[in-house]
N, C-alpha and C. Protein backbone atom coordinates (compact mmCIF):
# COMPACT_ATOMS: atom_id res chain seq x y z
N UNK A 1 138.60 107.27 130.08
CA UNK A 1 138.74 108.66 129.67
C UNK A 1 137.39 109.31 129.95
N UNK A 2 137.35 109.64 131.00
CA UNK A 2 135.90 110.31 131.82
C UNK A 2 135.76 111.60 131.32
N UNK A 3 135.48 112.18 129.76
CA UNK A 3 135.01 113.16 129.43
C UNK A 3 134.05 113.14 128.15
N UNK A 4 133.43 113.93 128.14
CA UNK A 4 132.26 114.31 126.94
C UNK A 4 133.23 114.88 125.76
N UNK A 5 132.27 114.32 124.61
CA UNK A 5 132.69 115.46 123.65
C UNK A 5 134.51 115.42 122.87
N UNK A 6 135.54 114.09 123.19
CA UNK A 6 136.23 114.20 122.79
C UNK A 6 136.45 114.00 121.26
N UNK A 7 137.06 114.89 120.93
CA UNK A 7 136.60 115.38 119.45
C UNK A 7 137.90 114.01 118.55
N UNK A 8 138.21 114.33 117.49
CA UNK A 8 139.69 113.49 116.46
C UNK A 8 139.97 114.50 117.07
N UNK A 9 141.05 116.00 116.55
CA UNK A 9 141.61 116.90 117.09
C UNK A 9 142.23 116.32 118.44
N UNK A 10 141.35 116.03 119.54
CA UNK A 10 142.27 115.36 120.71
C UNK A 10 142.64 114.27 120.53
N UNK A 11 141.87 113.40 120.43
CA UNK A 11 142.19 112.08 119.67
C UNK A 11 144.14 111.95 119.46
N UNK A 12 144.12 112.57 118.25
CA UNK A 12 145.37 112.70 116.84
C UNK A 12 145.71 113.95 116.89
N UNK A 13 146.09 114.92 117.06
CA UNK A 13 146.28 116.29 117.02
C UNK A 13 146.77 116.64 115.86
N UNK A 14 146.73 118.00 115.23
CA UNK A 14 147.17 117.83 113.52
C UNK A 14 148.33 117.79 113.04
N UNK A 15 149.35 118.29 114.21
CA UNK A 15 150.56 117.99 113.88
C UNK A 15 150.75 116.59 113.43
N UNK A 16 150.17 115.76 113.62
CA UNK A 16 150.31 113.68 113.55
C UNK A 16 149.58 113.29 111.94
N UNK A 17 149.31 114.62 111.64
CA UNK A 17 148.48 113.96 110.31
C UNK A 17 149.52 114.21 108.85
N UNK A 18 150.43 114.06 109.11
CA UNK A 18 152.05 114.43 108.31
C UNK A 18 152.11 112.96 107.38
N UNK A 19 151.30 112.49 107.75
CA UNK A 19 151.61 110.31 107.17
C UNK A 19 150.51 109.83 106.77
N UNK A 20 150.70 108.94 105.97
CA UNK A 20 149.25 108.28 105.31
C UNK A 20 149.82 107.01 106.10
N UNK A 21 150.41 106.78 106.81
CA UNK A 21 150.82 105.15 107.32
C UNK A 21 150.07 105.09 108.63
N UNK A 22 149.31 103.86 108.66
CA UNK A 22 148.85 103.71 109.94
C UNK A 22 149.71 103.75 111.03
N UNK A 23 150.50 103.24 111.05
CA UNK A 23 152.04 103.20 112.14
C UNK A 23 152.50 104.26 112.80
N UNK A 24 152.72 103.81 114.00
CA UNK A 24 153.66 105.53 114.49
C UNK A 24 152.86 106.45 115.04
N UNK A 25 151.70 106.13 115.22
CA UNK A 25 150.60 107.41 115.61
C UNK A 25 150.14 107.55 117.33
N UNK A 26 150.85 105.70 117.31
CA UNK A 26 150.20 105.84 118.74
C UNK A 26 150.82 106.61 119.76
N UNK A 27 152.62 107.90 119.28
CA UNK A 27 152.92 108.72 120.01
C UNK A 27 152.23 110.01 120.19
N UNK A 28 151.10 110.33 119.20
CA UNK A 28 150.66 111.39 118.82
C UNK A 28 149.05 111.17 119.64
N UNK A 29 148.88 110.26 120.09
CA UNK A 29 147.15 109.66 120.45
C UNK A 29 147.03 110.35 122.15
N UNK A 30 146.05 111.27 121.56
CA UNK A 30 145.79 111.99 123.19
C UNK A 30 146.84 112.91 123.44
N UNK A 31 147.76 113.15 122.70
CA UNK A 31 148.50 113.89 123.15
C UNK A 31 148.43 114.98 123.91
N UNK A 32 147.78 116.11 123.57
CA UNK A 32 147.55 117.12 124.82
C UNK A 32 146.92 116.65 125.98
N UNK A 33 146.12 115.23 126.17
CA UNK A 33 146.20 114.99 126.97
C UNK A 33 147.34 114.55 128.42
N UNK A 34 148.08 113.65 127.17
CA UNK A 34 149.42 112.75 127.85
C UNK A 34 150.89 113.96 128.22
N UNK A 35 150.92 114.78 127.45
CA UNK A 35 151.81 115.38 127.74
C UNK A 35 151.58 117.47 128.02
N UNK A 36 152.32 117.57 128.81
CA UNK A 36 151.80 119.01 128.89
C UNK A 36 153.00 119.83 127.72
N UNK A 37 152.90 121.12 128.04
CA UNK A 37 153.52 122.28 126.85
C UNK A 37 154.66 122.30 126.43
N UNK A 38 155.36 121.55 127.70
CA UNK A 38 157.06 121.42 127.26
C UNK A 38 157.32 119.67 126.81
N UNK A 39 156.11 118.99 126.14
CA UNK A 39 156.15 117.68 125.68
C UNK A 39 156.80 116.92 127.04
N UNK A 40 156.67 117.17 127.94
CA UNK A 40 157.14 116.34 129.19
C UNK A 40 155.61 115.59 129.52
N UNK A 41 155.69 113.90 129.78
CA UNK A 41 155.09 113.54 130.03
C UNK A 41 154.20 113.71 131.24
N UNK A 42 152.98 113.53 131.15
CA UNK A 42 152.11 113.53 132.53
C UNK A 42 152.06 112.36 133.10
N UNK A 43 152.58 112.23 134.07
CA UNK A 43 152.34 110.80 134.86
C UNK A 43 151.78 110.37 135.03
N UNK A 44 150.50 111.02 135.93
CA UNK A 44 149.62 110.84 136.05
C UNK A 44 148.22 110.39 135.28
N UNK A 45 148.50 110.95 134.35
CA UNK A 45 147.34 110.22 132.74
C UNK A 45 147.47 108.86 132.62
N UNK A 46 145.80 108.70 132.63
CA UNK A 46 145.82 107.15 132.89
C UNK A 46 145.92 106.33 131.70
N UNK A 47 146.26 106.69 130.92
CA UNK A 47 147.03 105.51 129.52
C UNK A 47 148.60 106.23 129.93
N UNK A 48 149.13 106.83 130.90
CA UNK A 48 150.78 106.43 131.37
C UNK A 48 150.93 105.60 132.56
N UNK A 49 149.78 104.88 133.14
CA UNK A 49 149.71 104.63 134.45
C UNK A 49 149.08 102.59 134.09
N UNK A 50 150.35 101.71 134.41
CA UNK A 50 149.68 100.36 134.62
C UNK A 50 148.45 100.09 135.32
N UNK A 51 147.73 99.62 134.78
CA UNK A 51 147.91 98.60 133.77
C UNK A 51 147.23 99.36 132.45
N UNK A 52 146.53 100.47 132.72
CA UNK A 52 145.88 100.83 131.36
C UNK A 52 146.99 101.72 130.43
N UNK A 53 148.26 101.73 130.42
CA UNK A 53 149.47 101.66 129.09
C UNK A 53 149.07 100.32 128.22
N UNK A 54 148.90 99.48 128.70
CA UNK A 54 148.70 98.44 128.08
C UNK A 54 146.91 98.19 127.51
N UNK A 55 146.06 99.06 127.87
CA UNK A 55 144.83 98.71 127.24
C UNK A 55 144.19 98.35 126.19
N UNK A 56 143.50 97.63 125.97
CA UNK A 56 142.80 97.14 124.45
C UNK A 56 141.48 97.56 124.60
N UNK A 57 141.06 98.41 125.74
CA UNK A 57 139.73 98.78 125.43
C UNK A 57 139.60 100.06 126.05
N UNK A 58 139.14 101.15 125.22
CA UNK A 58 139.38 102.33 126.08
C UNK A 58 137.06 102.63 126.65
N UNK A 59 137.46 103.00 127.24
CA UNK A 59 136.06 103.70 128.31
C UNK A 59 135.83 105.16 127.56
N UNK A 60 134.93 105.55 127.22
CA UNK A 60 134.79 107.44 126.85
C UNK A 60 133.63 108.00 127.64
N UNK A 61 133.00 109.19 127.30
CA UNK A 61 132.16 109.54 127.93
C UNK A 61 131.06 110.20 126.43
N UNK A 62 130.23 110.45 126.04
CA UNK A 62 129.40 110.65 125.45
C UNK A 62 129.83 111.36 124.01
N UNK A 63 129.51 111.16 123.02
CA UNK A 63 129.94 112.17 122.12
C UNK A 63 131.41 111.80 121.44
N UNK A 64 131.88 110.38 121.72
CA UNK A 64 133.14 110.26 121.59
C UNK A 64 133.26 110.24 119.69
N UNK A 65 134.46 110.90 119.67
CA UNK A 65 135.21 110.98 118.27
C UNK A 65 134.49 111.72 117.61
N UNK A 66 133.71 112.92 117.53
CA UNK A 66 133.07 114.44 117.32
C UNK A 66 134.55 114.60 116.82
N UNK A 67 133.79 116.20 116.06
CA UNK A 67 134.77 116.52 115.25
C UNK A 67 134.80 116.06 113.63
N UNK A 68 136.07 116.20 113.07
CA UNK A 68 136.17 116.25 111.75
C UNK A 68 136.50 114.53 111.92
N UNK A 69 136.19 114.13 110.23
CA UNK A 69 136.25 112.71 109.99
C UNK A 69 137.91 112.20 109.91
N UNK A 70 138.57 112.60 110.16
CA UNK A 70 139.77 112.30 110.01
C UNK A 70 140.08 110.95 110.50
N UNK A 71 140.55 109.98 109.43
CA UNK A 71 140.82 108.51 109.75
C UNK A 71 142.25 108.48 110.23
N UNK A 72 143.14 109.27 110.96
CA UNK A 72 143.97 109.11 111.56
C UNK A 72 143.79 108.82 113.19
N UNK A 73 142.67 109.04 113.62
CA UNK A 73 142.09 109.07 115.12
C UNK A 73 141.61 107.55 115.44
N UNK A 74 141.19 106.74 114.57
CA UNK A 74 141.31 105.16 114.33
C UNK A 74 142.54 104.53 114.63
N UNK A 75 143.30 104.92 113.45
CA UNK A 75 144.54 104.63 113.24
C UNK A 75 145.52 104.85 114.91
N UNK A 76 145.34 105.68 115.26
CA UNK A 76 146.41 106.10 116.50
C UNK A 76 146.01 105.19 117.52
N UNK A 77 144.58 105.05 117.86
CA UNK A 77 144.46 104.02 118.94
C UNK A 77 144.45 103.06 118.64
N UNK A 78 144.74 102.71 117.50
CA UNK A 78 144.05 100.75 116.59
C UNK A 78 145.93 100.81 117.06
N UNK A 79 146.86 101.70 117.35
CA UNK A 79 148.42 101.35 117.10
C UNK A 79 149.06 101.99 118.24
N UNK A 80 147.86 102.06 118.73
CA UNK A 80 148.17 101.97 120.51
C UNK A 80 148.07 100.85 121.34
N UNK A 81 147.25 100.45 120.43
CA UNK A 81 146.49 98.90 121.01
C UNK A 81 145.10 98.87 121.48
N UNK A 82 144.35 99.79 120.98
CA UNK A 82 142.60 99.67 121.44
C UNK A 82 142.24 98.88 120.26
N UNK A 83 141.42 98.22 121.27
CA UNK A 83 140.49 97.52 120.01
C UNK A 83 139.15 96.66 120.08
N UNK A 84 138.38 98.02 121.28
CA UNK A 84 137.46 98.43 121.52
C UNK A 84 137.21 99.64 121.97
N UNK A 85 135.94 100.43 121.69
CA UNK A 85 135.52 101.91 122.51
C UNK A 85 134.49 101.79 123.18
N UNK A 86 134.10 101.82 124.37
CA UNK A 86 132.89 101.65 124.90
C UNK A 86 132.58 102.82 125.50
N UNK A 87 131.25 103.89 125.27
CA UNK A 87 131.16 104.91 125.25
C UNK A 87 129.38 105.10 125.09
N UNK A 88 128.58 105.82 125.79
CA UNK A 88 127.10 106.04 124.99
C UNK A 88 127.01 106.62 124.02
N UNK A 89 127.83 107.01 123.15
CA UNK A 89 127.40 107.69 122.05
C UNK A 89 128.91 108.17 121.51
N UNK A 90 128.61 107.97 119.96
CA UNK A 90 129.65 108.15 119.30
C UNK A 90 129.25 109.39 117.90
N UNK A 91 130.54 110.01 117.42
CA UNK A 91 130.19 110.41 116.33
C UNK A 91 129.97 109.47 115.03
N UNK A 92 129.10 109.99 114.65
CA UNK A 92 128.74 108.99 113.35
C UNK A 92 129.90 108.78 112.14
N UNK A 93 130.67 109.48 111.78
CA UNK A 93 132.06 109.38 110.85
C UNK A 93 132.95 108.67 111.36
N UNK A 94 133.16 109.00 112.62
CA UNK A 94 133.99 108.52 113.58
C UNK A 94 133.37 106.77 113.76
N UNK A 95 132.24 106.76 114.10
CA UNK A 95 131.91 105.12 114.30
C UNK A 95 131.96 104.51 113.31
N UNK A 96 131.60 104.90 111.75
CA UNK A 96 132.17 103.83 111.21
C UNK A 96 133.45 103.42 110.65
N UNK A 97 134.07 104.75 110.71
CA UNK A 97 135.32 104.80 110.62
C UNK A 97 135.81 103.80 111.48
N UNK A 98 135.92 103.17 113.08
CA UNK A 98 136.13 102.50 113.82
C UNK A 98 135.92 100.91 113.08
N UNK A 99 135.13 101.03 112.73
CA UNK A 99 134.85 99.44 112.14
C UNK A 99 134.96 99.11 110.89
N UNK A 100 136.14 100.32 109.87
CA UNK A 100 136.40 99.81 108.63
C UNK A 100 137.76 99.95 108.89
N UNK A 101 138.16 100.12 110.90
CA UNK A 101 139.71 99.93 110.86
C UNK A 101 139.59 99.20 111.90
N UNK A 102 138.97 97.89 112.08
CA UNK A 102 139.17 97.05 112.76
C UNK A 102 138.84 97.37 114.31
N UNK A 103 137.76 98.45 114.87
CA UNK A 103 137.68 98.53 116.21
C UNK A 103 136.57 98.94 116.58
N UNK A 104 136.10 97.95 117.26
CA UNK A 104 135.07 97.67 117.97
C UNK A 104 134.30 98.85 118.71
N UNK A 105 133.40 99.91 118.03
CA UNK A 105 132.68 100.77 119.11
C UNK A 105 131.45 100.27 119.81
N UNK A 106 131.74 99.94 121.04
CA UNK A 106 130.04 99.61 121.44
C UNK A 106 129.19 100.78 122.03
N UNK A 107 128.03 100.95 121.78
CA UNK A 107 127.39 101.72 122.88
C UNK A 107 126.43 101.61 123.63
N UNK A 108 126.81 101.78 125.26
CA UNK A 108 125.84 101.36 126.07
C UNK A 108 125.17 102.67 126.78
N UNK A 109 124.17 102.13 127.83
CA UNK A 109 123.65 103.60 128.22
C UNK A 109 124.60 104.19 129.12
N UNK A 110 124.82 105.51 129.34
CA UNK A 110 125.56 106.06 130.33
C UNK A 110 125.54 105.31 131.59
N UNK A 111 124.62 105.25 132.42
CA UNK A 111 124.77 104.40 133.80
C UNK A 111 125.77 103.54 133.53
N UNK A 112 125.56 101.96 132.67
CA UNK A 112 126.84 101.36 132.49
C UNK A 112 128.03 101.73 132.08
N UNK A 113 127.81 102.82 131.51
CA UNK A 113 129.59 103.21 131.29
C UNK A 113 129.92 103.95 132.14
N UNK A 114 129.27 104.61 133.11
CA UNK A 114 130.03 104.87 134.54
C UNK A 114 129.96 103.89 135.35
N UNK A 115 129.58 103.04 135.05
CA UNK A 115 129.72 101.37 136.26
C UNK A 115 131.19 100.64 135.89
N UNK A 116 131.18 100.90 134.26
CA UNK A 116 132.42 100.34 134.01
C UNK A 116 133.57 100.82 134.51
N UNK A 117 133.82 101.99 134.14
CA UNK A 117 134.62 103.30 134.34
C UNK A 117 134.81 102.92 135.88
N UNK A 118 133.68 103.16 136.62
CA UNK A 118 134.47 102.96 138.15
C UNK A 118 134.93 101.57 138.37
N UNK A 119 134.40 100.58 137.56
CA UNK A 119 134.87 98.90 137.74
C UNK A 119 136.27 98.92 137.61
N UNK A 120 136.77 99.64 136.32
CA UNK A 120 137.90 99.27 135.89
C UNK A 120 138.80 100.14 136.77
N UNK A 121 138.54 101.13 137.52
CA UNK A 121 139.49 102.13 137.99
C UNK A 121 139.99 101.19 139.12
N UNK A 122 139.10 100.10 139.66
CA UNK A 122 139.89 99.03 141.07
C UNK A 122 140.35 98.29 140.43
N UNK A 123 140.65 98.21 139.35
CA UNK A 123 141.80 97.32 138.76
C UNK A 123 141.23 96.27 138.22
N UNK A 124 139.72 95.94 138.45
CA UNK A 124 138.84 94.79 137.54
C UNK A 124 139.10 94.77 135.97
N UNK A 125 139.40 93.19 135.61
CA UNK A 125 139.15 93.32 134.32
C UNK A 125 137.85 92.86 133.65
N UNK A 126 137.81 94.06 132.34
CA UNK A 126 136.56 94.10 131.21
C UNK A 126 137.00 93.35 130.07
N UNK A 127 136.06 92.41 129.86
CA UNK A 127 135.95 92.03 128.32
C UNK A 127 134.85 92.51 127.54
N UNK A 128 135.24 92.43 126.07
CA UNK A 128 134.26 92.78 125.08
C UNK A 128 134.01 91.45 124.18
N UNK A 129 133.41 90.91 124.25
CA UNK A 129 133.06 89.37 123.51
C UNK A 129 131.91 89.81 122.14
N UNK A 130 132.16 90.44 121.15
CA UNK A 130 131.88 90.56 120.00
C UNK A 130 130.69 89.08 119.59
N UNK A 131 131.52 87.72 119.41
CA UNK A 131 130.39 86.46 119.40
C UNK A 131 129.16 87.08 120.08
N UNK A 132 129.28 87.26 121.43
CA UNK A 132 128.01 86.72 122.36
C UNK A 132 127.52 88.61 122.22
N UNK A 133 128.44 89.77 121.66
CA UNK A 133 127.85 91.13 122.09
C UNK A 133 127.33 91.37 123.05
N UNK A 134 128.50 91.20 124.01
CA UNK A 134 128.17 91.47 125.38
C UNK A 134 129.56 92.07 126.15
N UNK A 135 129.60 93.12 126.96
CA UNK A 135 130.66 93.67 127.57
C UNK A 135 130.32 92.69 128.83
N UNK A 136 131.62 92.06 129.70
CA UNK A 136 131.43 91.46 130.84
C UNK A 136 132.84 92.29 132.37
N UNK A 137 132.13 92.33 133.04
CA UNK A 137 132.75 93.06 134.44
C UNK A 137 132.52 92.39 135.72
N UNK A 138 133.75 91.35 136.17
CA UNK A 138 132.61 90.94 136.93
C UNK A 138 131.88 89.89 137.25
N UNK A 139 130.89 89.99 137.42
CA UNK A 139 129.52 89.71 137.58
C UNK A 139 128.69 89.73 136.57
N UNK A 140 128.84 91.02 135.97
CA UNK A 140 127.55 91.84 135.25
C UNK A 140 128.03 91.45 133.86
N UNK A 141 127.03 91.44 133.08
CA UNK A 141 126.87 91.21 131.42
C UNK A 141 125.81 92.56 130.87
N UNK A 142 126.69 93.24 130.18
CA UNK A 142 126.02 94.51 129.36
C UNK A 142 125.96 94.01 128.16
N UNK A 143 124.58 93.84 127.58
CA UNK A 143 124.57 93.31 125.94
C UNK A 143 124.38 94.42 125.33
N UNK A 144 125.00 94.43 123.87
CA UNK A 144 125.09 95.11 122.90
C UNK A 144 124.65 94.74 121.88
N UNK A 145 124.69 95.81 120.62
CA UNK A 145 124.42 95.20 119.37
C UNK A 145 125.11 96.03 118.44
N UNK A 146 125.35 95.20 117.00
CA UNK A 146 125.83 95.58 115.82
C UNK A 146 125.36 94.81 115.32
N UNK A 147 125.63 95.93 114.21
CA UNK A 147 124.95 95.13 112.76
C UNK A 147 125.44 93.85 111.77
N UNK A 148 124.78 92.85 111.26
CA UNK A 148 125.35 91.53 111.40
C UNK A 148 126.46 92.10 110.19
N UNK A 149 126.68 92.44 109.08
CA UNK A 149 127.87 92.74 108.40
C UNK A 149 128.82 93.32 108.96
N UNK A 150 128.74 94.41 110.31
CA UNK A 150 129.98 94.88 110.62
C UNK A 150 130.60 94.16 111.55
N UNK A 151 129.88 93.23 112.18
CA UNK A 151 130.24 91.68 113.21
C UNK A 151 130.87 91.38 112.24
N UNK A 152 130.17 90.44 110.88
CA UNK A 152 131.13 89.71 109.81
C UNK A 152 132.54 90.60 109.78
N UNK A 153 132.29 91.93 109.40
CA UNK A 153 133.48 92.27 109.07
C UNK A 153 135.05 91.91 109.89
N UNK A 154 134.05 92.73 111.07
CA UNK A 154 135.37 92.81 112.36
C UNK A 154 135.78 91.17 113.08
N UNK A 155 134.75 90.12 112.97
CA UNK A 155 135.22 88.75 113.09
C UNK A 155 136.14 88.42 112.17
N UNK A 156 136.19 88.62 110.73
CA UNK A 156 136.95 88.04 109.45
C UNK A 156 137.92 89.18 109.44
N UNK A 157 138.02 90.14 109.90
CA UNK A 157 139.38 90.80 110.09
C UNK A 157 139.48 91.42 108.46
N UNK A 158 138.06 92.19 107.97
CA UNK A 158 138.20 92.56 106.83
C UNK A 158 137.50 93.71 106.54
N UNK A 159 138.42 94.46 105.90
CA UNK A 159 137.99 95.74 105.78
C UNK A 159 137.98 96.13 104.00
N UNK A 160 137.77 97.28 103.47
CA UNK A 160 137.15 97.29 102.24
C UNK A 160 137.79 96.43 101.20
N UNK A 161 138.99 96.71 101.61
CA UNK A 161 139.93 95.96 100.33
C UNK A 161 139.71 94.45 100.41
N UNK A 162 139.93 93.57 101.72
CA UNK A 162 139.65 92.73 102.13
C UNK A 162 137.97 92.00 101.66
N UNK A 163 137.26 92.66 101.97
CA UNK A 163 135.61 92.20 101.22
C UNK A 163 135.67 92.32 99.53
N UNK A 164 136.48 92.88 98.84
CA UNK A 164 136.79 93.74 97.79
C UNK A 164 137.77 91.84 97.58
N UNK A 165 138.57 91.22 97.96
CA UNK A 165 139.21 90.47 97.53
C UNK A 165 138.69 88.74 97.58
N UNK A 166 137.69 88.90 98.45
CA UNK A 166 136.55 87.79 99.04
C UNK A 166 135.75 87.63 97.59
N UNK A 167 135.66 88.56 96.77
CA UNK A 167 135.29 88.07 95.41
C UNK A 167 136.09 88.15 94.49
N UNK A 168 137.21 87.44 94.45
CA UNK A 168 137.68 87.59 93.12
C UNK A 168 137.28 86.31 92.18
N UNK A 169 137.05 85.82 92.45
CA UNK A 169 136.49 84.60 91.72
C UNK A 169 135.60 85.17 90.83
N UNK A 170 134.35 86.29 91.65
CA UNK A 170 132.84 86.52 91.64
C UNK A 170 133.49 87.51 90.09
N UNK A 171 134.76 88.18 90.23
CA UNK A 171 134.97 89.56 89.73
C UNK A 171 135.62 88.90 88.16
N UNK A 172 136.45 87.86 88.31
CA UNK A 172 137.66 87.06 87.45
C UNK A 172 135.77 86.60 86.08
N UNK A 173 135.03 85.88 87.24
CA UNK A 173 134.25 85.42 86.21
C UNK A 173 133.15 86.31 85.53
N UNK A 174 133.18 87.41 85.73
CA UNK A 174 132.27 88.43 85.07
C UNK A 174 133.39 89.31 84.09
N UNK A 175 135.04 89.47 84.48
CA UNK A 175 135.52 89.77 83.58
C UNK A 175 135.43 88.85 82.02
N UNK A 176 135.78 87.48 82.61
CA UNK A 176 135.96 86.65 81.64
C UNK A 176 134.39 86.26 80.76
N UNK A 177 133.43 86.64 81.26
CA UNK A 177 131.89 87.03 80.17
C UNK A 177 131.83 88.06 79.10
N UNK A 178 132.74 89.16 79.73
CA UNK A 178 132.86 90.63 79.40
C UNK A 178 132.99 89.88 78.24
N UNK A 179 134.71 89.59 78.56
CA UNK A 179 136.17 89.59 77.58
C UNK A 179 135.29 88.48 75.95
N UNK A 180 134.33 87.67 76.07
CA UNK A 180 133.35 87.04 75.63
C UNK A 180 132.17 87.67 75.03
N UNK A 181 131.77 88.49 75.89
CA UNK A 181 130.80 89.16 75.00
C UNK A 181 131.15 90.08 74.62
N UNK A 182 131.94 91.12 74.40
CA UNK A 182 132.35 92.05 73.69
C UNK A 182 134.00 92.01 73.62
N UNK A 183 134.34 91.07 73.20
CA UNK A 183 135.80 90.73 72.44
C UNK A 183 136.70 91.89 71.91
N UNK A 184 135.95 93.14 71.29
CA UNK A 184 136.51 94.69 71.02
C UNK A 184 136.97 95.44 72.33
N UNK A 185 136.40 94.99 73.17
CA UNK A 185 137.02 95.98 74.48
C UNK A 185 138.23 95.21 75.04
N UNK A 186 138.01 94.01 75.15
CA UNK A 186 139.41 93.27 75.58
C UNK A 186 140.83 93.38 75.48
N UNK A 187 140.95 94.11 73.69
CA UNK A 187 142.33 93.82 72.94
C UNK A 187 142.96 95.14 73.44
C-alpha cells in the first residue's frame, strides 16, 4: 500500500464501527480503497489481486494508522489476515494499539520499505521472524527492534486480559491475605 499518511478513517471507515466484535470487519478494511461509489469492486486493488488477497503482511508508506485511535482499524486487518505492518513510521495510538491486538508493526527506514514494496510486487516472498527481529527478502535481512515485553507479549499470544490471567495465582494469593487480614471486608 504505496501511500503516506493512511489515516484509521481509511483503514475502517465509520460506517464499520456499528460492532464492538472483532469479526466481520475485514469487509469494511480499506474500503474506499477496494471498492469505488457504487460498492462495485476494484479489481485492480492489490489486496483484490493474488496472491496479496491472501496477505499476512501488509507494506505502508510513512505515517501509517494517523488519525483517530480507533481500535477497529487493528481489528479489520488482524480479520483480514495481517499480522504484520511494515512501514517507517507509524502513528503512536495506532502502534500500540497493533500490539495489544496481536500485530506486529515493524519500522524500518524508508529505502527498505521501498526495496520491499518493489521485492514483493515480482511476486517474492517476505517474512517477518519476530525471534530473530528481522524482516527477510530474498537475500537481504532488515533487522528490527521491539521492546522485550511487547515480543513477550505477541510471542505468548497475550494481550491485556491474557497478562491480567498469567497471575492469578499472584492475585488468588493476595486476595486470600486480604480475606486474613481484615476478615470485616470479606463477609
Amino acid at each position: 500500500l504505496d501511500r503516506a499518511n493512511v489515516d484509521t478513517d481509511a483503514i475502517i471507515p465509520k460506517q464499520f464501527l456499528t460492532t464492538i466484535k472483532r469479526t466481520g470487519l475485514a469487509k469494511g478494511l480499506l474500503y474506499d480503497l477496494r471498492y469505488d461509489a457504487n460498492h462495485k469492486k476494484i479489481e485492480d486493488f492489490v489486496l483484490h489481486r493474488a496472491p496479496f488477497d491472501k496477505a499476512q503482511i501488509l507494506i505502508g508508506g510513512n505515517n501509517f494508522g494517523c488519525g483517530s485511535s480507533r481500535e477497529h482499524a487493528p481489528w479489520a486487518l488482524l480479520d483480514f489476515g495481517i499480522r504484520s505492518i511494515i512501514a517507517p513510521s507509524f502513528a503512536d495510538i495506532f502502534y500500540s494499539n497493533c500490539f495489544k491486538n496481536g500485530i506486529l508493526p515493524v519500522t524500518l527506514p524508508a529505502e527498505q520499505v521501498h526495496t520491499l514494496m518493489e521485492y514483493a510486487k515480482t511476486g517474492g516472498t517476505i517474512t517477518v521472524d519476530l525471534d530473530k527481529q528481522e524482516v527477510r527478502a530474498g537475500n537481504h535481512q532488515y533487522p528490527f527492534t521491539v521492546e522485550p515485553f511487547r515480543k513477550h507479549c505477541l510471542a505468548n499470544g497475550l494481550d491485556d486480559i491474557g497478562l491480567t490471567l498469567e497471575k492469578l495465582a499472584a492475585i488468588a494469593a493476595y486476595e486470600d491475605k486480604q480475606k486474613r487480614l481484615t476478615p470485616w471486608l470479606a463477609a
